[in-house]
PDB file of N, CA and C in Angstrom:
ATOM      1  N   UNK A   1      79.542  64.930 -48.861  1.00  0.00           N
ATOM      2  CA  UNK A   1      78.671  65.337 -47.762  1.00  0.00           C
ATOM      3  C   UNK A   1      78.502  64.134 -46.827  1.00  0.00           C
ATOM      4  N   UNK A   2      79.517  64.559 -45.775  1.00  0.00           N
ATOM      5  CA  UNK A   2      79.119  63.213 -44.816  1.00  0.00           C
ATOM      6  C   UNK A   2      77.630  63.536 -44.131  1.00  0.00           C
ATOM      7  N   UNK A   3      76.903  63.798 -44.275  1.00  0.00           N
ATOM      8  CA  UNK A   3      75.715  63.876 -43.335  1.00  0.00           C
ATOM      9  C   UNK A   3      75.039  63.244 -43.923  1.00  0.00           C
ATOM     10  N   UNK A   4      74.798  62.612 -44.932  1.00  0.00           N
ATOM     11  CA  UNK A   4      74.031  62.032 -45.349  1.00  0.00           C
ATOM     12  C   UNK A   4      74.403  60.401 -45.265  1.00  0.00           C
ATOM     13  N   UNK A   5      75.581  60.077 -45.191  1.00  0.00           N
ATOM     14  CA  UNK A   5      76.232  58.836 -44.662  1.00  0.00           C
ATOM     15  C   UNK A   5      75.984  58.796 -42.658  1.00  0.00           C
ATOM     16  N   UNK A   6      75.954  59.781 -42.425  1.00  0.00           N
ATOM     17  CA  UNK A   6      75.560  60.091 -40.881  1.00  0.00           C
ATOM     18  C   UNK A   6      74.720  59.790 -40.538  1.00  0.00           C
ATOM     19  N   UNK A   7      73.361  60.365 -41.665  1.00  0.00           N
ATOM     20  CA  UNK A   7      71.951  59.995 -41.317  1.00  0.00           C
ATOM     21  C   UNK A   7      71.222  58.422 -41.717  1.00  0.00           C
ATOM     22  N   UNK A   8      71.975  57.868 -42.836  1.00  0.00           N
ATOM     23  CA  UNK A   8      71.786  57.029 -43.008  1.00  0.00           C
ATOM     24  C   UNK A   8      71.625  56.026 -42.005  1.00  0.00           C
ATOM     25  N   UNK A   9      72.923  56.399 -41.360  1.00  0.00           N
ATOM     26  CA  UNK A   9      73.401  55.018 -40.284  1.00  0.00           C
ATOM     27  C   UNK A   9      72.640  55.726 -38.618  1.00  0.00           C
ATOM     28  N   UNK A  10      72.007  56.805 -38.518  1.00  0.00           N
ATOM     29  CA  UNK A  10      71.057  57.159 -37.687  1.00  0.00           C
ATOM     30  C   UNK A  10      70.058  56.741 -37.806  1.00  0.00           C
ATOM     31  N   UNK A  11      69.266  56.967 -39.119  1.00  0.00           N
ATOM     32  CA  UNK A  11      67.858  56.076 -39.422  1.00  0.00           C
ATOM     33  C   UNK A  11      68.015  54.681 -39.422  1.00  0.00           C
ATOM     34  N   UNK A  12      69.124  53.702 -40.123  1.00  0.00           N
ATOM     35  CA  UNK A  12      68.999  52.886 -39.727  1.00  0.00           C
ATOM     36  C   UNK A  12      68.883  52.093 -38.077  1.00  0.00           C
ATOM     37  N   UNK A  13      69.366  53.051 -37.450  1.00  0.00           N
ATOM     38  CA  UNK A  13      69.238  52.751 -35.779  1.00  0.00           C
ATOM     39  C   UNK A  13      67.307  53.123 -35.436  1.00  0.00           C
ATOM     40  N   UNK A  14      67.314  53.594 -35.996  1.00  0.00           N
ATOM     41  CA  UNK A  14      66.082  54.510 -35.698  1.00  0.00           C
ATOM     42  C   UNK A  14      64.983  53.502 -36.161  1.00  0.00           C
ATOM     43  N   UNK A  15      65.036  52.752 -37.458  1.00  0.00           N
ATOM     44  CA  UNK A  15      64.483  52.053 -37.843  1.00  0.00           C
ATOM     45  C   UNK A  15      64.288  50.543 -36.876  1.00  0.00           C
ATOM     46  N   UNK A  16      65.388  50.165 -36.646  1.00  0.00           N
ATOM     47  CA  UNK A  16      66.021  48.913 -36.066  1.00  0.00           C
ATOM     48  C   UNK A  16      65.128  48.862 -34.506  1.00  0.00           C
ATOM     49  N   UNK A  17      64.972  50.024 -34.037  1.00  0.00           N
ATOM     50  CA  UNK A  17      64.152  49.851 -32.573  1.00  0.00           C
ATOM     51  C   UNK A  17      62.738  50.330 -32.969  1.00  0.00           C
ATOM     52  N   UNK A  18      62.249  50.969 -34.047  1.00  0.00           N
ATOM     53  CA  UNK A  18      61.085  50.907 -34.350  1.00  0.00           C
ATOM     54  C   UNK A  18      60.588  49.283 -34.350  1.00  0.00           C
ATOM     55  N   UNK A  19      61.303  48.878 -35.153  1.00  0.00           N
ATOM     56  CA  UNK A  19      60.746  47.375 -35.522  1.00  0.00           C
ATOM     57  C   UNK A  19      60.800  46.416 -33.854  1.00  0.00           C
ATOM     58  N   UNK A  20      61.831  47.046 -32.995  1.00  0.00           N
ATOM     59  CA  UNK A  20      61.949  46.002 -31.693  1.00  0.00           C
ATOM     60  C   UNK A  20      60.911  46.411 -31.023  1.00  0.00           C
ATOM     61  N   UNK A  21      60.295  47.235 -31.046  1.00  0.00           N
ATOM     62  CA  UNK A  21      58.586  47.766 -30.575  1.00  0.00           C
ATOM     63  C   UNK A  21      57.679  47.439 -31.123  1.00  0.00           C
ATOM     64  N   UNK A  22      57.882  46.944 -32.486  1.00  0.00           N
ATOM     65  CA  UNK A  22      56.500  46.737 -33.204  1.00  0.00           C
ATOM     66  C   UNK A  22      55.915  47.783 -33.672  1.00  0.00           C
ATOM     67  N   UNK A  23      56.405  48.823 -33.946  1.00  0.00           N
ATOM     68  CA  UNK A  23      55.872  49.957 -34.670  1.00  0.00           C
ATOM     69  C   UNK A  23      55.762  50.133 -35.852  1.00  0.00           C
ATOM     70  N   UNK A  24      55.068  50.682 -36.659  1.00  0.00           N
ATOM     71  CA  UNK A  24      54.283  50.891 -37.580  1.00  0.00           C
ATOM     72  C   UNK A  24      54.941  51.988 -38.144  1.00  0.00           C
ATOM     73  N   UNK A  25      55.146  53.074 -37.345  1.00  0.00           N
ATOM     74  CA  UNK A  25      55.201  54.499 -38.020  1.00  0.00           C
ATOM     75  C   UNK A  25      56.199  54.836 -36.973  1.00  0.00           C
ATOM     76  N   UNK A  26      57.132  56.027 -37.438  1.00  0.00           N
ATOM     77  CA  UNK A  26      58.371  57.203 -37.041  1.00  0.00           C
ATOM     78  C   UNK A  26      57.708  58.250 -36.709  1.00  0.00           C
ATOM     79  N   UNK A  27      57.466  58.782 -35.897  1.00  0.00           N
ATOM     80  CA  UNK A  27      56.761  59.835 -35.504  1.00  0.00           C
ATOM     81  C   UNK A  27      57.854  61.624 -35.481  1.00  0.00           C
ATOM     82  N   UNK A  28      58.550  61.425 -34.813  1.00  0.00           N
ATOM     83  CA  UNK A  28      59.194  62.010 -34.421  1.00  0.00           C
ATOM     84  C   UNK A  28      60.926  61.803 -34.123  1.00  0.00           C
ATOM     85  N   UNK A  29      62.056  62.574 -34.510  1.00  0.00           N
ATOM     86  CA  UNK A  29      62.863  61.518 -34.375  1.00  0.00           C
ATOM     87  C   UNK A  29      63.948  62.959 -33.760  1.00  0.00           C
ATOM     88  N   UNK A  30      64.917  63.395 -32.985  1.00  0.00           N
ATOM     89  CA  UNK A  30      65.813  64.015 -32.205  1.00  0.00           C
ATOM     90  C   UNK A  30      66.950  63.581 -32.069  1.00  0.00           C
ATOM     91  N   UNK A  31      67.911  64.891 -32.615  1.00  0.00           N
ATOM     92  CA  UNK A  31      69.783  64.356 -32.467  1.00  0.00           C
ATOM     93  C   UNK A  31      70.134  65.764 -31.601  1.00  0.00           C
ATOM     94  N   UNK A  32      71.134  65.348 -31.148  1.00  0.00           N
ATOM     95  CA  UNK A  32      71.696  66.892 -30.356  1.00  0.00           C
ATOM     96  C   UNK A  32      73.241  66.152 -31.302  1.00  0.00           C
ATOM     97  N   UNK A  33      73.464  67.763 -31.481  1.00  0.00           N
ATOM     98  CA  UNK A  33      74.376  67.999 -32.701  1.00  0.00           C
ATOM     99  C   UNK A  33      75.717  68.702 -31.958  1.00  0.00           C
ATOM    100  N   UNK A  34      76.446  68.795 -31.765  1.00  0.00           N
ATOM    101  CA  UNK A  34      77.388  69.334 -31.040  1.00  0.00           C
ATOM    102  C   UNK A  34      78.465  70.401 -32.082  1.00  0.00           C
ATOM    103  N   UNK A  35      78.632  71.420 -31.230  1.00  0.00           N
ATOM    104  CA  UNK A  35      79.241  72.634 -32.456  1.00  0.00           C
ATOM    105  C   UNK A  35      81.034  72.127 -33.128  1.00  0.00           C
ATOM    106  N   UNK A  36      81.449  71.079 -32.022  1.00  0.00           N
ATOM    107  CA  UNK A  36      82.662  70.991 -33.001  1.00  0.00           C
ATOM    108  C   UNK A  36      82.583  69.484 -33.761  1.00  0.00           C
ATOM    109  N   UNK A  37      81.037  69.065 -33.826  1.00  0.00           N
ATOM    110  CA  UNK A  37      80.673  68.074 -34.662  1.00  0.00           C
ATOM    111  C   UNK A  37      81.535  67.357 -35.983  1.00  0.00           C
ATOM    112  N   UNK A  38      81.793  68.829 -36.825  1.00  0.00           N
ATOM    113  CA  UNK A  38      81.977  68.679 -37.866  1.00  0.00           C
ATOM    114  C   UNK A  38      80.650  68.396 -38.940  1.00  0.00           C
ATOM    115  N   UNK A  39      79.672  68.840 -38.124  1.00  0.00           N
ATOM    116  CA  UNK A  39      78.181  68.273 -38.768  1.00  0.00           C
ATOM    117  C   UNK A  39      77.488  70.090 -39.130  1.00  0.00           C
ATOM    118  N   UNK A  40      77.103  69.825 -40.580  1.00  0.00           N
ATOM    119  CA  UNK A  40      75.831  70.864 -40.808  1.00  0.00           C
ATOM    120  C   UNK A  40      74.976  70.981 -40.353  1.00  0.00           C
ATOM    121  N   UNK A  41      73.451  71.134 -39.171  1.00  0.00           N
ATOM    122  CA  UNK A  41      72.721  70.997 -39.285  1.00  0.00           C
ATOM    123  C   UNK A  41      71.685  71.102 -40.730  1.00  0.00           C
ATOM    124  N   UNK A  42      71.623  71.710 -41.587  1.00  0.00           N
ATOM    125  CA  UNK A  42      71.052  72.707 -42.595  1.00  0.00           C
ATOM    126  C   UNK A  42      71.171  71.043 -43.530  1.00  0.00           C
ATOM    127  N   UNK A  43      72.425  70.675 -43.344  1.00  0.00           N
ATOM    128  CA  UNK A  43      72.767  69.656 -44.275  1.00  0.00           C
ATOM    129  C   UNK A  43      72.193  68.385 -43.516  1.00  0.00           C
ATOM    130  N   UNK A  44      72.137  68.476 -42.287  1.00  0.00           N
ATOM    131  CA  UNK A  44      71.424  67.314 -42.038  1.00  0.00           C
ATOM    132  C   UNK A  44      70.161  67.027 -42.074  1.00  0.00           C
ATOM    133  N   UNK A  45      69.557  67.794 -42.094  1.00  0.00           N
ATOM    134  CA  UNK A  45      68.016  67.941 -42.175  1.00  0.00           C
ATOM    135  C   UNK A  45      67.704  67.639 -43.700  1.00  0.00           C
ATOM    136  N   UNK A  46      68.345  68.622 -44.517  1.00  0.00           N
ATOM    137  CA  UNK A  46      68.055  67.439 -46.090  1.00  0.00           C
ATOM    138  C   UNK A  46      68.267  66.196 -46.407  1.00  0.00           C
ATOM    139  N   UNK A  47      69.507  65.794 -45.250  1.00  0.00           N
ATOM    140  CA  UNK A  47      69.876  64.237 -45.637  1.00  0.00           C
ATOM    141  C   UNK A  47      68.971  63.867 -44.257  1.00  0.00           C
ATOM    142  N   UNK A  48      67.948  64.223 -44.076  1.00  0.00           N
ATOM    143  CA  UNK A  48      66.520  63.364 -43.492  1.00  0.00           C
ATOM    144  C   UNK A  48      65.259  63.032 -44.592  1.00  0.00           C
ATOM    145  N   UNK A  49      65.468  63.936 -45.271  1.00  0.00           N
ATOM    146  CA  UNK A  49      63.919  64.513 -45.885  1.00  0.00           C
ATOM    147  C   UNK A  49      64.753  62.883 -46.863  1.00  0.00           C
ATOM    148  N   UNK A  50      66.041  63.309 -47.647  1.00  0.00           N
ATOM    149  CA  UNK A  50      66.057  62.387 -48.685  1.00  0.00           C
ATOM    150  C   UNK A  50      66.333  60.596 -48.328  1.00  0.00           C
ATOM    151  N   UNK A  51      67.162  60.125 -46.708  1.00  0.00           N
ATOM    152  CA  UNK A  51      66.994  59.194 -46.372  1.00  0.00           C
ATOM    153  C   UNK A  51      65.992  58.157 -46.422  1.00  0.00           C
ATOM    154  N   UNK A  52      64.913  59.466 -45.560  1.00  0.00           N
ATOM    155  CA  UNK A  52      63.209  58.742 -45.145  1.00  0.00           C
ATOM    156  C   UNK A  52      62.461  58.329 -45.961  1.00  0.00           C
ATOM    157  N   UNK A  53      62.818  58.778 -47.031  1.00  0.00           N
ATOM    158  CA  UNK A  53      61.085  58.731 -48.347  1.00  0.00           C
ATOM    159  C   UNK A  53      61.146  56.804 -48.540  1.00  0.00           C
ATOM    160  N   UNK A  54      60.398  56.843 -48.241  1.00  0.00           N
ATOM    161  CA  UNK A  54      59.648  55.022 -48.298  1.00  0.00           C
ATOM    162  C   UNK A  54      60.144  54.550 -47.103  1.00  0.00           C
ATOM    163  N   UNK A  55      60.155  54.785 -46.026  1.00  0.00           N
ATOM    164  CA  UNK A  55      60.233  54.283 -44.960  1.00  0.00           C
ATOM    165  C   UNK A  55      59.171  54.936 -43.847  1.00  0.00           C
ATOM    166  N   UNK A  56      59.459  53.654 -42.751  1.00  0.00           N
ATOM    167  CA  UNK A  56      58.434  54.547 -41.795  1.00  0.00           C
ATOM    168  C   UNK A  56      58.776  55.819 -41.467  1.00  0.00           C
ATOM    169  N   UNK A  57      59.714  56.186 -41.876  1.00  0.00           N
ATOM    170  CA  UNK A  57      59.859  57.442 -40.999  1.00  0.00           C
ATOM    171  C   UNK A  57      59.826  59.033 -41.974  1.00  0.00           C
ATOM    172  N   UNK A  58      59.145  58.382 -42.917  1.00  0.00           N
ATOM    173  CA  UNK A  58      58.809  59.537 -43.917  1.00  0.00           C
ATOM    174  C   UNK A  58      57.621  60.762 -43.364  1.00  0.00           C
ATOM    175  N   UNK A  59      57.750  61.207 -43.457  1.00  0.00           N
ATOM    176  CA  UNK A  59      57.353  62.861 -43.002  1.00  0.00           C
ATOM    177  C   UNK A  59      57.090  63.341 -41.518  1.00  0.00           C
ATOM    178  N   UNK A  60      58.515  62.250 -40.651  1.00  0.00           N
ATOM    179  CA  UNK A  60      58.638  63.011 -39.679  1.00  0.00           C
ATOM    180  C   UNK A  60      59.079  63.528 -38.851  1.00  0.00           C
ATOM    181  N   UNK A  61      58.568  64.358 -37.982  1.00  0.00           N
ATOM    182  CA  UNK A  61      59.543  65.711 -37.790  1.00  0.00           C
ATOM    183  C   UNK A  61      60.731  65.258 -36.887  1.00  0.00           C
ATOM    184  N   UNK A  62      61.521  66.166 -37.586  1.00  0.00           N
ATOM    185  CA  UNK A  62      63.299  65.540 -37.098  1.00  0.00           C
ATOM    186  C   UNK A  62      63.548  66.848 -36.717  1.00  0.00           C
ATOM    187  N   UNK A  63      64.403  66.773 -35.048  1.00  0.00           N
ATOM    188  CA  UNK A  63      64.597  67.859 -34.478  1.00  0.00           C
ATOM    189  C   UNK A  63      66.165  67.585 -34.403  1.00  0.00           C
ATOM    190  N   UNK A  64      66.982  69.041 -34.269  1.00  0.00           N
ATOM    191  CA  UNK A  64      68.225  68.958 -33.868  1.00  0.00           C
ATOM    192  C   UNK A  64      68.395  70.166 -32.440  1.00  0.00           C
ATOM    193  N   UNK A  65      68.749  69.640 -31.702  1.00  0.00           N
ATOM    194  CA  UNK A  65      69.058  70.638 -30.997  1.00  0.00           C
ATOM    195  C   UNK A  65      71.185  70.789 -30.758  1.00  0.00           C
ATOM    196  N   UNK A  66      71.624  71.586 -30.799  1.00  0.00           N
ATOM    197  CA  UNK A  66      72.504  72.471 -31.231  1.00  0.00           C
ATOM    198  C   UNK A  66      73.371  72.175 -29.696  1.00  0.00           C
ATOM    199  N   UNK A  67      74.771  71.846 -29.830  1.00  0.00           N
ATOM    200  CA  UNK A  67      75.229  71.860 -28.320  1.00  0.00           C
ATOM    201  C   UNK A  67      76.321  72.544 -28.441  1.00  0.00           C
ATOM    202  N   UNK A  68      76.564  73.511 -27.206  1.00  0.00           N
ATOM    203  CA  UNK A  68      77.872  74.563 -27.886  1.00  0.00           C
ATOM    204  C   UNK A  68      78.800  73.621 -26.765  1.00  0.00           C
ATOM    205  N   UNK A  69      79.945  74.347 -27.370  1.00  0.00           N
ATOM    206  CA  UNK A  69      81.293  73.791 -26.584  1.00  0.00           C
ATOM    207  C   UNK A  69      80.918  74.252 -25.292  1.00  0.00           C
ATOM    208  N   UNK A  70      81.759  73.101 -23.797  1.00  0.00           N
ATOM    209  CA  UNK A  70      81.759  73.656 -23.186  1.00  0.00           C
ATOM    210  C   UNK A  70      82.993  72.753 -22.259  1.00  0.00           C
ATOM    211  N   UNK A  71      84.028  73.780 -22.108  1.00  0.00           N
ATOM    212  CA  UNK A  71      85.423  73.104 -21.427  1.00  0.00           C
ATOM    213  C   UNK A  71      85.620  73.350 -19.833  1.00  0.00           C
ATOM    214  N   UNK A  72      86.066  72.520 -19.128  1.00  0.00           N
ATOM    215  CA  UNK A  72      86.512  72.838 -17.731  1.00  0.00           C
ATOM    216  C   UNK A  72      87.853  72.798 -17.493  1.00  0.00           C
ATOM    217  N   UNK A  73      88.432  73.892 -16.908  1.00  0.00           N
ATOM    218  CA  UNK A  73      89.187  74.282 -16.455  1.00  0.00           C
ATOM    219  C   UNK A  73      90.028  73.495 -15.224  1.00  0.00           C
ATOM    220  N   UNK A  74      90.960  72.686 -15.080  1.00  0.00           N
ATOM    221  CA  UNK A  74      91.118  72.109 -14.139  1.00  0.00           C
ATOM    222  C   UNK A  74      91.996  72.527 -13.191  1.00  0.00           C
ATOM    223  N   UNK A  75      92.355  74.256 -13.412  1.00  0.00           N
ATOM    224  CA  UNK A  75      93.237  74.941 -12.698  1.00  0.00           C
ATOM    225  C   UNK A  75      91.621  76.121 -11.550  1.00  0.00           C
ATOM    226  N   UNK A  76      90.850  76.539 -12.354  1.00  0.00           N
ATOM    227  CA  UNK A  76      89.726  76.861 -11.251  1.00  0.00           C
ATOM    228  C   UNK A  76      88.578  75.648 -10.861  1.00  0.00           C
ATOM    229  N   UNK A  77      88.613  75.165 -11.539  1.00  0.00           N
ATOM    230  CA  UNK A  77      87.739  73.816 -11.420  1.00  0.00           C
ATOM    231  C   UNK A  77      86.407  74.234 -12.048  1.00  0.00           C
ATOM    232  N   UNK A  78      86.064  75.072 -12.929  1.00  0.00           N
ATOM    233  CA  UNK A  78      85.215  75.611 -13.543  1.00  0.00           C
ATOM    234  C   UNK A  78      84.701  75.516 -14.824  1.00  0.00           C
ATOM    235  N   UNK A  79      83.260  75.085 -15.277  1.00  0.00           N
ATOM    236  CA  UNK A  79      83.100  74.624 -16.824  1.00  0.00           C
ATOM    237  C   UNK A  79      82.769  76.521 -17.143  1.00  0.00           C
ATOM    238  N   UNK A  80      83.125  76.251 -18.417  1.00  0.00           N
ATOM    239  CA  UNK A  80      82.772  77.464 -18.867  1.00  0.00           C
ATOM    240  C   UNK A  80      82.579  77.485 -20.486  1.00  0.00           C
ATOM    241  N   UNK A  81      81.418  77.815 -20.981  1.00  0.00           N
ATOM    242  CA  UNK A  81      81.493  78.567 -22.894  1.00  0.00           C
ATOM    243  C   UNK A  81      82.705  79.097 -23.282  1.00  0.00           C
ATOM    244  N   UNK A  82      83.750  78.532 -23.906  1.00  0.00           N
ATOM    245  CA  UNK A  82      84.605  79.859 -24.729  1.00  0.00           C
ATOM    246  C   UNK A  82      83.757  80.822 -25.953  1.00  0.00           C
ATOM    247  N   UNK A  83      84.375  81.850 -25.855  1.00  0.00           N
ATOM    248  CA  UNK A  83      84.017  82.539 -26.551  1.00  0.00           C
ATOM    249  C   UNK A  83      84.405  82.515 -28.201  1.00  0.00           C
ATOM    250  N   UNK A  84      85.687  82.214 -28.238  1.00  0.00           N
ATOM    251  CA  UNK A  84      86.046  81.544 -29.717  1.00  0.00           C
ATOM    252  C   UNK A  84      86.926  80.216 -29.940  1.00  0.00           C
ATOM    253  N   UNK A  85      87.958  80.167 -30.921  1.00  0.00           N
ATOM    254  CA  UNK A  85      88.520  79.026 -30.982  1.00  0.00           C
ATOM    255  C   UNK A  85      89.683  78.702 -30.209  1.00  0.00           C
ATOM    256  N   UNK A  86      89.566  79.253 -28.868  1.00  0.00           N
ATOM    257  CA  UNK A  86      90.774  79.430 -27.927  1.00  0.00           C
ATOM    258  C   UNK A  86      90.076  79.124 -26.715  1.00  0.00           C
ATOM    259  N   UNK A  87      90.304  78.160 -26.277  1.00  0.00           N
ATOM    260  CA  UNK A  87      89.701  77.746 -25.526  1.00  0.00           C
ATOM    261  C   UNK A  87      90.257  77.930 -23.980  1.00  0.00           C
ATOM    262  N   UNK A  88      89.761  79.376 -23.536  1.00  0.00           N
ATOM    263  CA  UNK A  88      90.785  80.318 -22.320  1.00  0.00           C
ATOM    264  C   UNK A  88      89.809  80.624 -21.217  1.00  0.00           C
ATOM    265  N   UNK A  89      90.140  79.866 -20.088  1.00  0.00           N
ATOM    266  CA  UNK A  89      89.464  80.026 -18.874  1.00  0.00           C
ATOM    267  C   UNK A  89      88.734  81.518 -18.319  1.00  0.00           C
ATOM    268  N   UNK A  90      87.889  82.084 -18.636  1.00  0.00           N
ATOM    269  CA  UNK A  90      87.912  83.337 -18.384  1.00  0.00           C
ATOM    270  C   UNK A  90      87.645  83.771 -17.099  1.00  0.00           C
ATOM    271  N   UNK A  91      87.772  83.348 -16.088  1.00  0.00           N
ATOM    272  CA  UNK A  91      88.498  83.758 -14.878  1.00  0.00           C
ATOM    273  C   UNK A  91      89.927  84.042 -14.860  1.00  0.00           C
ATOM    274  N   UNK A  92      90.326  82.427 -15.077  1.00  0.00           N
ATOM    275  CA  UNK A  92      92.460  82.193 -14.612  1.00  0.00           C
ATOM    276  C   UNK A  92      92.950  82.239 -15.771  1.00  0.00           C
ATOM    277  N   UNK A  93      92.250  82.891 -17.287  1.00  0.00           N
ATOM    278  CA  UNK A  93      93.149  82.792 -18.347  1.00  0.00           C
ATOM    279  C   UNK A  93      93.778  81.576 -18.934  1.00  0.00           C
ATOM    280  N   UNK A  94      93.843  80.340 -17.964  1.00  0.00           N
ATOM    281  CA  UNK A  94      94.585  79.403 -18.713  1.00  0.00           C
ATOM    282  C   UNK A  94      94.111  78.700 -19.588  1.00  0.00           C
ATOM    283  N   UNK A  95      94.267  77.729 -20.763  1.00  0.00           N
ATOM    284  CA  UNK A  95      94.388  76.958 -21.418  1.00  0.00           C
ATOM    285  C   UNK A  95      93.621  75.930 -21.148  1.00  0.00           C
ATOM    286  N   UNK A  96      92.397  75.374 -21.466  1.00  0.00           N
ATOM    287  CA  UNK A  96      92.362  74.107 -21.008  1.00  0.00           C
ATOM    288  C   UNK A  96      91.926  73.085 -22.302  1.00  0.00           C
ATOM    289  N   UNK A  97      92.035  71.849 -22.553  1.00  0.00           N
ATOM    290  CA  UNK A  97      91.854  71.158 -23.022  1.00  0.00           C
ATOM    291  C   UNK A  97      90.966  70.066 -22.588  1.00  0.00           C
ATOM    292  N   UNK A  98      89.918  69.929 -21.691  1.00  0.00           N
ATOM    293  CA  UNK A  98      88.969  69.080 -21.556  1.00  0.00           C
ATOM    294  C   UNK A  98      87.707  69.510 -22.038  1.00  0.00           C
ATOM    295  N   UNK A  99      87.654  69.165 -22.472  1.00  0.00           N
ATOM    296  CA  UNK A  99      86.042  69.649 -23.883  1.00  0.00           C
ATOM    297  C   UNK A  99      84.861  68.620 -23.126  1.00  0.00           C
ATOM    298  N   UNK A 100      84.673  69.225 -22.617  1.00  0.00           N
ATOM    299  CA  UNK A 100      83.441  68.544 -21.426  1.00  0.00           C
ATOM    300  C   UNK A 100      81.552  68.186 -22.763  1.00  0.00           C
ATOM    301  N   UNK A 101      81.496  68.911 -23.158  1.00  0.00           N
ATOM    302  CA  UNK A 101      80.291  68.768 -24.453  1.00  0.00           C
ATOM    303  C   UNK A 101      80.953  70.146 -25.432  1.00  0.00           C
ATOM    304  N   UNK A 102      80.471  69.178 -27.155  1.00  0.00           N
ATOM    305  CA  UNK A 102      80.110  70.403 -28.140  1.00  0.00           C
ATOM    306  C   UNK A 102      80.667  68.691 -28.929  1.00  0.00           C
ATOM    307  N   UNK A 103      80.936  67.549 -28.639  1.00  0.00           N
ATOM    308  CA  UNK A 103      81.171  66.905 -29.847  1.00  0.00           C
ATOM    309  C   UNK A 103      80.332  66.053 -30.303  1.00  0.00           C
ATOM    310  N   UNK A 104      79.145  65.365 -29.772  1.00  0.00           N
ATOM    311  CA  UNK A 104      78.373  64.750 -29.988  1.00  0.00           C
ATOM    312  C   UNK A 104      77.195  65.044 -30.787  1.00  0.00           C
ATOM    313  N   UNK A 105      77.014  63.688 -31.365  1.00  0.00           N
ATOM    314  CA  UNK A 105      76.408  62.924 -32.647  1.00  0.00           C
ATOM    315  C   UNK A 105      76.044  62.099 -31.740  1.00  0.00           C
ATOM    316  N   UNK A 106      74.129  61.940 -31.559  1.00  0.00           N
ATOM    317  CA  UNK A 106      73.275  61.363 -30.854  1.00  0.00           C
ATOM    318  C   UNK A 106      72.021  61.509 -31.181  1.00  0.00           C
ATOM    319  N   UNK A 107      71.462  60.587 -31.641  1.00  0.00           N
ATOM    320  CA  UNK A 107      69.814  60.239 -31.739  1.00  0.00           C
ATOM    321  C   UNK A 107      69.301  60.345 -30.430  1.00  0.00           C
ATOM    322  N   UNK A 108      68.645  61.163 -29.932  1.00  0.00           N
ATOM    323  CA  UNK A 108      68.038  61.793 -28.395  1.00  0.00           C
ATOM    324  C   UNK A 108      67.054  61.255 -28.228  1.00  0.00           C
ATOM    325  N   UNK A 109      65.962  61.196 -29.090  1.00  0.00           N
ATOM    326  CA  UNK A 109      64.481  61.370 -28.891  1.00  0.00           C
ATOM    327  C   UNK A 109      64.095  60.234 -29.932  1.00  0.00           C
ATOM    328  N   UNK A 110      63.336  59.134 -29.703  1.00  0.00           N
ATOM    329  CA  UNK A 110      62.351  58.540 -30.850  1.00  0.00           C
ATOM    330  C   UNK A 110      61.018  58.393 -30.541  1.00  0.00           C
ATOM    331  N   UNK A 111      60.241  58.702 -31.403  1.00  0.00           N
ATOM    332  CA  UNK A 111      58.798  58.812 -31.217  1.00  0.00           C
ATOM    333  C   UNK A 111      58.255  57.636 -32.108  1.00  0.00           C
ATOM    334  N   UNK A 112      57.523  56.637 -31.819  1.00  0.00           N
ATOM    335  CA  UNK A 112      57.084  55.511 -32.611  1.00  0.00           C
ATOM    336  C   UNK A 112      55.177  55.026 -32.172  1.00  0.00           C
ATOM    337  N   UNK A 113      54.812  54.610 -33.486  1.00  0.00           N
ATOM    338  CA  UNK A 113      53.440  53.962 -33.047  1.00  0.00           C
ATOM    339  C   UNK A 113      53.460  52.872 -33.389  1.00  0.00           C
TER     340      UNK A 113
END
């Protein structure tokens, strides 16, 4: 289970600017997760609960927000959602391969006191 090697090295970031503030406590902590991640959410959220325990950042709330694919077309010049694993302009039908968001792994949000 890489998510828990994921989160590790997230909290440790998370930790690392707590302390460059002088904070005390983790309040709140936010990743945007991207759908061709290769990441569980379900699985990442347990590898929070089990990371945190004795640290500041024990019991708190960790948000993911969810990023779907989204590719542009460089024949209409148009971003667009595919609908499945074919990633087909649905205007001009073609093919595109620039994956504009859906891959990112990012700590968004830190909340500290």
């Amino acid at each position: 289970m890489h998510e828990v090697s994921l989160m590790e090295n997230t909290l440790d970031i998370a930790l690392q600017h707590a302390s460059q503030q002088g904070a005390n406590k983790i309040h709140r902590l936010k990743m945007r997760v991207g759908a061709m991640s290769g990441v569980v959410p379900e699985a990442l959220e347990f590898a929070f609960d089990v990371v945190a325990r004795n640290t500041i950042a024990e019991g708190a709330k960790f948000e993911i927000e969810q990023m779907p694919v989204v590719c542009y077309c460089t024949n209409c010049q148009t971003e667009f959602k595919p609908e499945d694993l074919i990633y087909e302009c649905p205007q001009c039908h073609q093919l595109s391969h620039d994956i504009r968001s859906g891959r990112e792994i990012e700590l968004t949000t830190l909340e500290v006191s």
